[in-house]
N, C-alpha and C. Protein backbone atom coordinates (compact mmCIF):
# COMPACT_ATOMS: atom_id res chain seq x y z
N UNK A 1 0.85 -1.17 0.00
CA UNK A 1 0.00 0.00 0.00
C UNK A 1 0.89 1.23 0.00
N UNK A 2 1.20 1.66 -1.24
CA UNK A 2 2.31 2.90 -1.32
C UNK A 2 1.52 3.83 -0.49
N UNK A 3 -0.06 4.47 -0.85
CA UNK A 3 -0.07 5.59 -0.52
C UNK A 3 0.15 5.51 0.96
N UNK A 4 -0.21 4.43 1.64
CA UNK A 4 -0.11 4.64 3.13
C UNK A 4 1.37 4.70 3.52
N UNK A 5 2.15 4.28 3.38
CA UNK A 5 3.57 4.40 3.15
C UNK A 5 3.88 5.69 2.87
N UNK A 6 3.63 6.40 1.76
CA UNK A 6 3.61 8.04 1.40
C UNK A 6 3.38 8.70 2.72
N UNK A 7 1.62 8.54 3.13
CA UNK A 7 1.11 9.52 4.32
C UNK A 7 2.25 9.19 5.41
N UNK A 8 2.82 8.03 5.78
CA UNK A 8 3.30 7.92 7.03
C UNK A 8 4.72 8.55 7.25
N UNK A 9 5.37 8.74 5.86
CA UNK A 9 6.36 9.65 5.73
C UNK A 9 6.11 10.82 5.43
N UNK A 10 5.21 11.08 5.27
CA UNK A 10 4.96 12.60 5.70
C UNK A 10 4.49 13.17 6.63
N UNK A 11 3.71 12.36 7.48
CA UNK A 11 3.46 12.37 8.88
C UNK A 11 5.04 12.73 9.50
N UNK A 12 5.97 11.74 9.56
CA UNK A 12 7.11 12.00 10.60
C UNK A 12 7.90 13.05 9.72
N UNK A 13 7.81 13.73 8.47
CA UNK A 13 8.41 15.06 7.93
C UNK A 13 7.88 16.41 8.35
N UNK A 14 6.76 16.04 8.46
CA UNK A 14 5.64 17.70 8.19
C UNK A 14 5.48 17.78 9.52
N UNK A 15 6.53 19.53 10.44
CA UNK A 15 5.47 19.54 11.62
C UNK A 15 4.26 19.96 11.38
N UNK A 16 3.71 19.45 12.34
CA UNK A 16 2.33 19.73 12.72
C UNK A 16 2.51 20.71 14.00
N UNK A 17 1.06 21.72 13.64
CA UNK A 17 0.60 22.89 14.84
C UNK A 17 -0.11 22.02 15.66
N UNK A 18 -0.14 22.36 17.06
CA UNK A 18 -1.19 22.03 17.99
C UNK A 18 -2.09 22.30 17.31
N UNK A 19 -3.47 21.48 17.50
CA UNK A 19 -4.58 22.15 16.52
C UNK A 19 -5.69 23.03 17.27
N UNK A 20 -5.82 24.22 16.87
CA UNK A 20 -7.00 25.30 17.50
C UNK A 20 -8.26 24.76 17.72
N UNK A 21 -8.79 24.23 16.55
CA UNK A 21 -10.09 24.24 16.50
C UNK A 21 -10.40 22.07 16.18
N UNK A 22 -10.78 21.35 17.49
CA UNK A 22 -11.30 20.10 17.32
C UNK A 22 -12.26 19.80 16.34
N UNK A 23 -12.48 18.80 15.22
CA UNK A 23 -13.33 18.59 14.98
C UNK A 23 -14.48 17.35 15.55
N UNK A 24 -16.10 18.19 15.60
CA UNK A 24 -16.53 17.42 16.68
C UNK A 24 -17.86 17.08 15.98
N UNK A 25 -17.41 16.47 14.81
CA UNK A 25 -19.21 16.04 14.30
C UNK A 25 -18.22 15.39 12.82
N UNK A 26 -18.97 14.40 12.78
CA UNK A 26 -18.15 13.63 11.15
C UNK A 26 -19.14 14.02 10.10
N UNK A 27 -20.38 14.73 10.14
CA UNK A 27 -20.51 15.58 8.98
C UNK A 27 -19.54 16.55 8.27
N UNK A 28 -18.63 16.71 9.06
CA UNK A 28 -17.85 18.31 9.11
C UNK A 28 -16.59 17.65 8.07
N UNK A 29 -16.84 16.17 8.50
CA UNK A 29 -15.78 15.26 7.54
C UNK A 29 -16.27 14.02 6.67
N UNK A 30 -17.42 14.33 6.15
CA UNK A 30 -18.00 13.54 5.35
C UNK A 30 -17.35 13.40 4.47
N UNK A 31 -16.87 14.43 3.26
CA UNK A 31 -15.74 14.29 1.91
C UNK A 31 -14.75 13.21 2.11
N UNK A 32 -14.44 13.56 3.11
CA UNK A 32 -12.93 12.15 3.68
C UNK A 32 -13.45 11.14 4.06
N UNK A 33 -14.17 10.82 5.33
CA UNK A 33 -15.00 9.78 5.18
C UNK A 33 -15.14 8.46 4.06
N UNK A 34 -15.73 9.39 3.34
CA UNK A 34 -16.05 8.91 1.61
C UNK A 34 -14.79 8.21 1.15
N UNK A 35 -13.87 8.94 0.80
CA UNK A 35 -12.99 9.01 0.08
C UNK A 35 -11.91 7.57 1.01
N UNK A 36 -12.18 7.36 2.57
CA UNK A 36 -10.83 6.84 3.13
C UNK A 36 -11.81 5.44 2.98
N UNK A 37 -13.32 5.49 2.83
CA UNK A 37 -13.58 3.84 2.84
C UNK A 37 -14.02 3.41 1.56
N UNK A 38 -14.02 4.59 0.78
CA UNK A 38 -13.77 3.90 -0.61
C UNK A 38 -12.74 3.48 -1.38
N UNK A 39 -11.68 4.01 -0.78
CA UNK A 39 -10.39 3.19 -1.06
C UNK A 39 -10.56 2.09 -0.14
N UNK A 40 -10.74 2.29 1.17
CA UNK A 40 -10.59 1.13 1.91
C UNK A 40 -11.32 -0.49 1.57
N UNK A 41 -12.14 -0.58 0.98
CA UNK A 41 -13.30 -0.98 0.33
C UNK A 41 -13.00 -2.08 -0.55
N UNK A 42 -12.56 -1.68 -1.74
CA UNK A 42 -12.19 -1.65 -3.02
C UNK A 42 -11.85 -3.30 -2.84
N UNK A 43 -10.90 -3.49 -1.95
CA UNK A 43 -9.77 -5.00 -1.92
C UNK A 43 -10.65 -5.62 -1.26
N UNK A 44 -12.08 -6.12 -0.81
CA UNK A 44 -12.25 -6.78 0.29
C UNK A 44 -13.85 -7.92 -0.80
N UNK A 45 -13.30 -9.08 0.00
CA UNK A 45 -14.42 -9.82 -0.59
C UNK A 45 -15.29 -9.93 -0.35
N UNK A 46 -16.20 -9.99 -0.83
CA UNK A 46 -17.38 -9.84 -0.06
C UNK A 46 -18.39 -11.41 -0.28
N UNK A 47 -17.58 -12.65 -1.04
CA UNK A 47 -18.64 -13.44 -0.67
C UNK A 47 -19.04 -14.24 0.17
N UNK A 48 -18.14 -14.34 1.16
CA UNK A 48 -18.97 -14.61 2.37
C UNK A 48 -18.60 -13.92 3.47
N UNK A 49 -19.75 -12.63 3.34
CA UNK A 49 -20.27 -11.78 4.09
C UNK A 49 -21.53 -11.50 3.92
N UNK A 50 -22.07 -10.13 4.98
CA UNK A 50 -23.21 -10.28 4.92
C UNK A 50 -23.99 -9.49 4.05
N UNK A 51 -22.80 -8.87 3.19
CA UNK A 51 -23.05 -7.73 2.21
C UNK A 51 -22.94 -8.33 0.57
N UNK A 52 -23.60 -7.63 -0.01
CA UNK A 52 -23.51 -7.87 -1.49
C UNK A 52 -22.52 -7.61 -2.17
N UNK A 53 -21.67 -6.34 -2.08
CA UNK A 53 -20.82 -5.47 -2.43
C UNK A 53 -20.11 -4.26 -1.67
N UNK A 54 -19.41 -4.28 -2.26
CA UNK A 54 -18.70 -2.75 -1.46
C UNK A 54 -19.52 -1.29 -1.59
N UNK A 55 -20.43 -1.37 -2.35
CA UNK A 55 -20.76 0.04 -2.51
C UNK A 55 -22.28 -0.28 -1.24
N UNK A 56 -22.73 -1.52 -0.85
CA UNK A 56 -23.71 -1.83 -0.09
C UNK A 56 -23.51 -1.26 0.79
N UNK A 57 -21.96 -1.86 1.58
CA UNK A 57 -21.36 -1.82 3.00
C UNK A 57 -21.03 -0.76 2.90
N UNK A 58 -20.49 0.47 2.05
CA UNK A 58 -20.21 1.64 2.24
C UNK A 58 -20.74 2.10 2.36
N UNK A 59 -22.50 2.17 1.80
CA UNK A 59 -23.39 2.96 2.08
C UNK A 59 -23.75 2.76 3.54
N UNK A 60 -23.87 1.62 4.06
CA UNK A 60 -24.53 0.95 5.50
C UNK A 60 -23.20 2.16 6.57
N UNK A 61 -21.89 1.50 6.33
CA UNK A 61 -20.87 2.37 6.91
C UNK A 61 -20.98 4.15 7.06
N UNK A 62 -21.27 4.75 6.79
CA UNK A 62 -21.47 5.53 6.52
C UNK A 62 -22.84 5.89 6.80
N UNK A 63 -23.53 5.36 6.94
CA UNK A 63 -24.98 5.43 7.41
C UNK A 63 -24.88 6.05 9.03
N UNK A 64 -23.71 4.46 9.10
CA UNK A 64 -23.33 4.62 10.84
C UNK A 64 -22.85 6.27 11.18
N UNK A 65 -22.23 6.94 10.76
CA UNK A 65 -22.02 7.98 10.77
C UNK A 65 -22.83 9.38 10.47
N UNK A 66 -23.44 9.13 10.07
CA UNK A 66 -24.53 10.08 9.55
C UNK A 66 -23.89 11.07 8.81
N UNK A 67 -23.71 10.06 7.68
CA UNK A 67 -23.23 10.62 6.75
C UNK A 67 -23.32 10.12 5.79
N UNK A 68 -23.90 10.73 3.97
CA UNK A 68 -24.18 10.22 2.74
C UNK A 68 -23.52 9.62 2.02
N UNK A 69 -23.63 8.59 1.46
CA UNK A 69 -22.70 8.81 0.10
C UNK A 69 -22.19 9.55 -1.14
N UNK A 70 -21.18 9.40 -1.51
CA UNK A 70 -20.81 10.66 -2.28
C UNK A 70 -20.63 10.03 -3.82
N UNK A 71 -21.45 10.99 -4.49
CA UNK A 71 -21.26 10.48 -5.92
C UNK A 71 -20.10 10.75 -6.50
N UNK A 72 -19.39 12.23 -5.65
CA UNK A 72 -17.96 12.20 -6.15
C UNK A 72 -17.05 10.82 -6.76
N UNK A 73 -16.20 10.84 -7.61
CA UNK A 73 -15.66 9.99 -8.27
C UNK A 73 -13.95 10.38 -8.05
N UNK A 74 -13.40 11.05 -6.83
CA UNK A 74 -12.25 11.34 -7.15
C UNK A 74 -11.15 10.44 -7.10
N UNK A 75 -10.06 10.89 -7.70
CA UNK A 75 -8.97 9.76 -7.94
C UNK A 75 -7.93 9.78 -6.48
N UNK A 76 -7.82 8.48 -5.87
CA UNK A 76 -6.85 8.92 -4.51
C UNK A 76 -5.34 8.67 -4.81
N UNK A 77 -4.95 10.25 -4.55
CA UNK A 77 -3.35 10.51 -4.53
C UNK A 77 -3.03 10.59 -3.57
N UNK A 78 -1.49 10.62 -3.46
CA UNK A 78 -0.89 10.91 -1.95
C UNK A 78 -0.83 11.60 -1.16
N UNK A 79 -0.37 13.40 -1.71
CA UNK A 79 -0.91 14.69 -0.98
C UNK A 79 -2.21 14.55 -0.82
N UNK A 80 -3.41 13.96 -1.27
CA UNK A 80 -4.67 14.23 -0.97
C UNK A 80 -5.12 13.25 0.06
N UNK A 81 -4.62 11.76 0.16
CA UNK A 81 -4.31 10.95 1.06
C UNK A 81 -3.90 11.61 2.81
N UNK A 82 -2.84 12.55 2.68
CA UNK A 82 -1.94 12.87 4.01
C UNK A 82 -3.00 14.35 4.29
N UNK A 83 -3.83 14.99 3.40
CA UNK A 83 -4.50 16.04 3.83
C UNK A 83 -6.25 15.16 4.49
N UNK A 84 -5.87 14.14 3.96
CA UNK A 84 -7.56 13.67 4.48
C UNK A 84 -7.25 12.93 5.59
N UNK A 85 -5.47 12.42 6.02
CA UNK A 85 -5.31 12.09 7.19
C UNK A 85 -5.21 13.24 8.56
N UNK A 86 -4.63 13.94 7.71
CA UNK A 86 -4.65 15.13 9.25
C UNK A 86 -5.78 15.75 9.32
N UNK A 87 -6.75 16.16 8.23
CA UNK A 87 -8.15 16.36 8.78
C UNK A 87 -8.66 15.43 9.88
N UNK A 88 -8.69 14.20 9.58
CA UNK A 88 -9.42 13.33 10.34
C UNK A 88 -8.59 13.08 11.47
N UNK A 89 -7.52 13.69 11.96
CA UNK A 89 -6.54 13.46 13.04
C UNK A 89 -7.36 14.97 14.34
N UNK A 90 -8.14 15.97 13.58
CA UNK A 90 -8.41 17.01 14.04
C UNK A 90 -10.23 16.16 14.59
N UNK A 91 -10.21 14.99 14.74
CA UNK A 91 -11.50 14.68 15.13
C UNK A 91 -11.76 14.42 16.61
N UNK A 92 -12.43 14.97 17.26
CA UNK A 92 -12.37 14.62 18.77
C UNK A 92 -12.37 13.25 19.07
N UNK A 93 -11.20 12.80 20.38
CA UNK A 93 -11.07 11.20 21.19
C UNK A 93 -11.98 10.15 20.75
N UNK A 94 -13.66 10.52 21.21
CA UNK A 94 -14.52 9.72 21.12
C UNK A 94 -15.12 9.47 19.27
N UNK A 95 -14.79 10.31 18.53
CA UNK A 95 -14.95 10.47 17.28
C UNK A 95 -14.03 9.43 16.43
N UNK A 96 -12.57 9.74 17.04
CA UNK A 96 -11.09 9.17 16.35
C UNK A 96 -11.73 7.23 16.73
N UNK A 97 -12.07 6.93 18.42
CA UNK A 97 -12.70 5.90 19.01
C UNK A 97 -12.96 5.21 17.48
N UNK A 98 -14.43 5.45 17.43
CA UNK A 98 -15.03 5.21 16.44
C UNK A 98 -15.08 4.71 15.01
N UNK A 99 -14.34 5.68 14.74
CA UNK A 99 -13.53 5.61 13.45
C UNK A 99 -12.92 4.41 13.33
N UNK A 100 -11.75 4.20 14.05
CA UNK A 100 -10.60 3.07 14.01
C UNK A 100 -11.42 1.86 14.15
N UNK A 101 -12.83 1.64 15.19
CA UNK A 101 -13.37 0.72 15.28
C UNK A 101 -14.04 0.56 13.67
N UNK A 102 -14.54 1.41 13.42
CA UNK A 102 -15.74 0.57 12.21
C UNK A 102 -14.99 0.22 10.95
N UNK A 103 -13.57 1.09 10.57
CA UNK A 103 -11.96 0.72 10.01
C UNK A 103 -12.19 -0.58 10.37
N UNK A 104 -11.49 -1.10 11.75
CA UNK A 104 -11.17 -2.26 12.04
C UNK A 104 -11.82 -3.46 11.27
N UNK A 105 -13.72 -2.93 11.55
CA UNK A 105 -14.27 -3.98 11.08
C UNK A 105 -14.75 -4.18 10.18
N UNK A 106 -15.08 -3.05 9.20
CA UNK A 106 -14.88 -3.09 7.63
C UNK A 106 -13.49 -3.91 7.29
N UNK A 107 -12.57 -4.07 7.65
CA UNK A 107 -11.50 -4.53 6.71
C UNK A 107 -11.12 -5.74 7.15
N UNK A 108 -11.76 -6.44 8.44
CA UNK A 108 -12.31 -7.86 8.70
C UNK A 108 -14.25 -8.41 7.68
N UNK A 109 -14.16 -7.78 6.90
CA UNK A 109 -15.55 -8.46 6.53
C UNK A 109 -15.82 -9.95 6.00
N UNK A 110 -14.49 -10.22 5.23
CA UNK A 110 -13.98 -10.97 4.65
C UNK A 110 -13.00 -12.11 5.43
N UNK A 111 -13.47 -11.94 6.66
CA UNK A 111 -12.84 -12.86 7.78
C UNK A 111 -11.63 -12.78 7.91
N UNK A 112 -10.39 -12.08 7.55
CA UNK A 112 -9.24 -11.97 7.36
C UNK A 112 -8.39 -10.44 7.29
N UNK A 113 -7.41 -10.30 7.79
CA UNK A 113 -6.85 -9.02 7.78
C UNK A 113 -5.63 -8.96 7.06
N UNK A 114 -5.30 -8.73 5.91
CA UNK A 114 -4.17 -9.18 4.75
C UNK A 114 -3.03 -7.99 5.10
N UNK A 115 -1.47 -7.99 5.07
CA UNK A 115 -0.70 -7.38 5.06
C UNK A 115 -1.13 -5.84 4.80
N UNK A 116 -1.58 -5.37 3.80
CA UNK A 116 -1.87 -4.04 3.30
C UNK A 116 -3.33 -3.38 4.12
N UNK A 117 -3.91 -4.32 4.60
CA UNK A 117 -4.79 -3.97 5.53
C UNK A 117 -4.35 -3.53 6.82
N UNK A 118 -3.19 -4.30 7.41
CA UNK A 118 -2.81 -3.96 8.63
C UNK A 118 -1.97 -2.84 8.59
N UNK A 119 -1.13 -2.72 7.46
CA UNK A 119 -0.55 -1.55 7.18
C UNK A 119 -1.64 0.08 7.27
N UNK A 120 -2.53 -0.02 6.63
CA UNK A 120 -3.75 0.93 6.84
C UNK A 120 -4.03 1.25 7.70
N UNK A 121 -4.59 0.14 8.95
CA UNK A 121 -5.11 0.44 9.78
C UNK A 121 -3.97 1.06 10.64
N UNK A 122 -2.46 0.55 10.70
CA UNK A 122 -1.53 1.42 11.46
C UNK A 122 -1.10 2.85 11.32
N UNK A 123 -1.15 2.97 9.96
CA UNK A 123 -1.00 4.34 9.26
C UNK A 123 -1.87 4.97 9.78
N UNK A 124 -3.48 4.73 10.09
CA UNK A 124 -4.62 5.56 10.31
C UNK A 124 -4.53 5.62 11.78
N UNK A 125 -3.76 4.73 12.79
CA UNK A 125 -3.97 4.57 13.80
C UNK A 125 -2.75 6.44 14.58
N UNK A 126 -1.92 6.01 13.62
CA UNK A 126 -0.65 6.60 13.53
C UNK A 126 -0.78 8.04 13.50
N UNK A 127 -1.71 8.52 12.50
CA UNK A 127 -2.42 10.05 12.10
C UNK A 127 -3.16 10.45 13.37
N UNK A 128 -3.67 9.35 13.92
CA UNK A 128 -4.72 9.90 14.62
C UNK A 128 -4.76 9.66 16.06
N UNK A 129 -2.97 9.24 16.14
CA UNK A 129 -2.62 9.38 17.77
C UNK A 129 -3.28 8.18 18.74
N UNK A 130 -3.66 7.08 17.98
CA UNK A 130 -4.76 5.65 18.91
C UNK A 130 -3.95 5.10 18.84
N UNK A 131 -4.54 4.27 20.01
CA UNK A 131 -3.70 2.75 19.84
C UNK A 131 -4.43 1.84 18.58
N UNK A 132 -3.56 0.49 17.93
CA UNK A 132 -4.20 0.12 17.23
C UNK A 132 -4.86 -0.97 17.86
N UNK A 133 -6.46 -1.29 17.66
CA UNK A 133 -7.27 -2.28 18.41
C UNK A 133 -6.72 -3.43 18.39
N UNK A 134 -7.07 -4.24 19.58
CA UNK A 134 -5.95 -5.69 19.76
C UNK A 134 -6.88 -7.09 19.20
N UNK A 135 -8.08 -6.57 18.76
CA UNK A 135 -8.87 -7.53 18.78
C UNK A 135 -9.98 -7.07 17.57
């Protein structure tokens, strides 16, 4: 998974400001949202699960959040990758919580957690200052 590899070296290059302003509602980060579980998505099988497809479970995912799906179609690069990680690093404790959990279990759907998956979830864990879940 280059791009996560990319973000995580730019994570330990780029300081970062203390951040002013928390973000405290995942509407406020719906665009990213979108964008981090539709990449996330993409690799995962879905036939034996309880979903049809990825665009099912993304919609359901995202549901959880109260938040839409996006018809946007954008292409994921690396600067746009490391800007949708430190947005979502600006999400309040119980928010970041969350996140990493429904991560976690979106990318177990498929009963299995493959190298480039665990890489993800550390990278995301990494942005956003969590531990990564043990279970």
């Amino acid at each position: 998974m280059g791009l996560a590899s990319y973000a995580a070296i730019m994570k330990r290059l780029e300081q970062r400001k203390p951040y002013e302003n928390d973000i405290n509602s995942y509407s406020k980060v719906a665009k990213e949202l979108n964008l981090v579980f539709k990449q996330l998505l993409t690799d995962n099988d879905y036939q034996n699960s309880n979903w049809d497809d990825a665009d099912q479970h993304l919609q359901q995912l995202l549901k959880g959040f109260g938040v839409a799906v996006s018809k946007e179609s954008k292409a994921f690069e690396p600067q746009g990758y490391h800007r949708i990680l430190n947005k979502l690093a600006r999400l309040k404790p119980m928010l970041k919580k969350q996140l990493i959990l429904t991560v976690t279990d979106a990318i177990q759907v498929d009963n299995k957690i493959d190298r480039n998956e665990y890489a993800y979830l550390r990278v995301l864990c990494e942005y956003l200052d969590c531990p990564i879940p043990l279970n």
